[in-house]
C-alpha atoms as a PDB file:
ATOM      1  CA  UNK A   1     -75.010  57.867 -50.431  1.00  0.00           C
ATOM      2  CA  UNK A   2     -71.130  58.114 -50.170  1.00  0.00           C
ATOM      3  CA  UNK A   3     -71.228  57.076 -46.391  1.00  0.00           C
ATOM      4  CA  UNK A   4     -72.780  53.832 -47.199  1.00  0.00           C
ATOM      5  CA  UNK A   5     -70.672  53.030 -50.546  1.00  0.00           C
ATOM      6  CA  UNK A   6     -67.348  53.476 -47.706  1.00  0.00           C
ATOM      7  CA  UNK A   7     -69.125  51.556 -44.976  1.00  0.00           C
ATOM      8  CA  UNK A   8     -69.839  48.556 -47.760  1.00  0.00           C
ATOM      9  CA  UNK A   9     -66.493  49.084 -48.550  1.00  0.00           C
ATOM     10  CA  UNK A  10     -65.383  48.638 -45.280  1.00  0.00           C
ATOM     11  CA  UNK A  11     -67.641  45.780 -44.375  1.00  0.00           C
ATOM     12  CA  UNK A  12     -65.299  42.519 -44.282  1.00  0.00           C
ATOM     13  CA  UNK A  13     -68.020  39.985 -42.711  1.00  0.00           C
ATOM     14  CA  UNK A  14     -68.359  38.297 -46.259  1.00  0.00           C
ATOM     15  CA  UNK A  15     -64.954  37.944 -46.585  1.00  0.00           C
ATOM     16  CA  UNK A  16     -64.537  36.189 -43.760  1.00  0.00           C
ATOM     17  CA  UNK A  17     -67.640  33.740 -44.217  1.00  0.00           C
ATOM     18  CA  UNK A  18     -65.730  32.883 -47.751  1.00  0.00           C
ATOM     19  CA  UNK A  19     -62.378  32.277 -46.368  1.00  0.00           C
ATOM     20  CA  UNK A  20     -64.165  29.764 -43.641  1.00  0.00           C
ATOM     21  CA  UNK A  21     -65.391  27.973 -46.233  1.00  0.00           C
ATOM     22  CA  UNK A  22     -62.141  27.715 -48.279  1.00  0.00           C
ATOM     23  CA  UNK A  23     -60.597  25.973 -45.337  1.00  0.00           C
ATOM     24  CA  UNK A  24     -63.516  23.952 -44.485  1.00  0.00           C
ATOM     25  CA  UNK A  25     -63.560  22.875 -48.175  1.00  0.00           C
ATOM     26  CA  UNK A  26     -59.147  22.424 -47.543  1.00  0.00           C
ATOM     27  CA  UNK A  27     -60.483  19.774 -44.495  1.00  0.00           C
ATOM     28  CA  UNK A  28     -63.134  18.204 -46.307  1.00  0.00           C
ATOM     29  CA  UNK A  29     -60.719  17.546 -49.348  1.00  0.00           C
ATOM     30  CA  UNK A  30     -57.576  15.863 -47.075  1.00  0.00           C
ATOM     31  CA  UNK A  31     -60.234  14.004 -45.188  1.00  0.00           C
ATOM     32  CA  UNK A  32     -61.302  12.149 -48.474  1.00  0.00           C
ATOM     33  CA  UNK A  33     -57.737  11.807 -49.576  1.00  0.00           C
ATOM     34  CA  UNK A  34     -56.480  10.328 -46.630  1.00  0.00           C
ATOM     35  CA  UNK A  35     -59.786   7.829 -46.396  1.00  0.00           C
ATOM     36  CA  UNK A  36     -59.728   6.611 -49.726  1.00  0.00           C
ATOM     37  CA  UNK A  37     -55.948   5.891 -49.546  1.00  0.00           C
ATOM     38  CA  UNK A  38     -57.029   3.899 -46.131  1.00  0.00           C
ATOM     39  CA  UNK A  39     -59.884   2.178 -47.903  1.00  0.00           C
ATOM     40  CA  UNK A  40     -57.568   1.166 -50.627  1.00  0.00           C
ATOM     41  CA  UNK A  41     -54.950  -0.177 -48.159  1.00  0.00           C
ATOM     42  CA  UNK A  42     -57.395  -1.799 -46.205  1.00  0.00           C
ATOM     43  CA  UNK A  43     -59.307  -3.681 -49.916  1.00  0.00           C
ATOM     44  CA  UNK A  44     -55.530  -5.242 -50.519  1.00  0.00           C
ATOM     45  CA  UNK A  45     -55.143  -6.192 -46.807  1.00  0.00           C
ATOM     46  CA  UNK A  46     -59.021  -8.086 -46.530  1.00  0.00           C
ATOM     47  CA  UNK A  47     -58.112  -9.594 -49.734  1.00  0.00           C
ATOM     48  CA  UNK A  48     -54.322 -11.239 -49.210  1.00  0.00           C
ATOM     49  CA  UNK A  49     -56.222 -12.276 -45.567  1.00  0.00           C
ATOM     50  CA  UNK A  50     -58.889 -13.949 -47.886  1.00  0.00           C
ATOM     51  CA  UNK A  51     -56.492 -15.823 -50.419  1.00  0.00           C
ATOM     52  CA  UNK A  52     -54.413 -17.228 -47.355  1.00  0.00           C
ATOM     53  CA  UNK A  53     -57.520 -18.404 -45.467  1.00  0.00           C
ATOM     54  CA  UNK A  54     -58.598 -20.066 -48.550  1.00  0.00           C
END
């Protein structure tokens, strides 16, 4: 029983899955950041194009 509370102990494979994730999750976040502030950009842009075509 005390060999396979230290090997649990030991075991570090979750740990690792969870930390892939928090950096996936870091990725995922900046990617919608820098995209919406893109999309916004881009809104402004279409429209002052729109007004002067007008």
């Amino acid at each position: 029983m005390k060999r396979t509370f230290v090997r649990f102990l030991a075991d570090e494979s979750g740990a690792t899955a969870i930390e892939y994730g928090l950096i996936a999750a870091g990725i995922a976040l900046a990617i919608i950041a820098v995209v919406n502030g893109i999309g916004s950009n881009l809104n402004t842009q279409f429209s002052s194009l729109n007004s002067s075509l007008k």
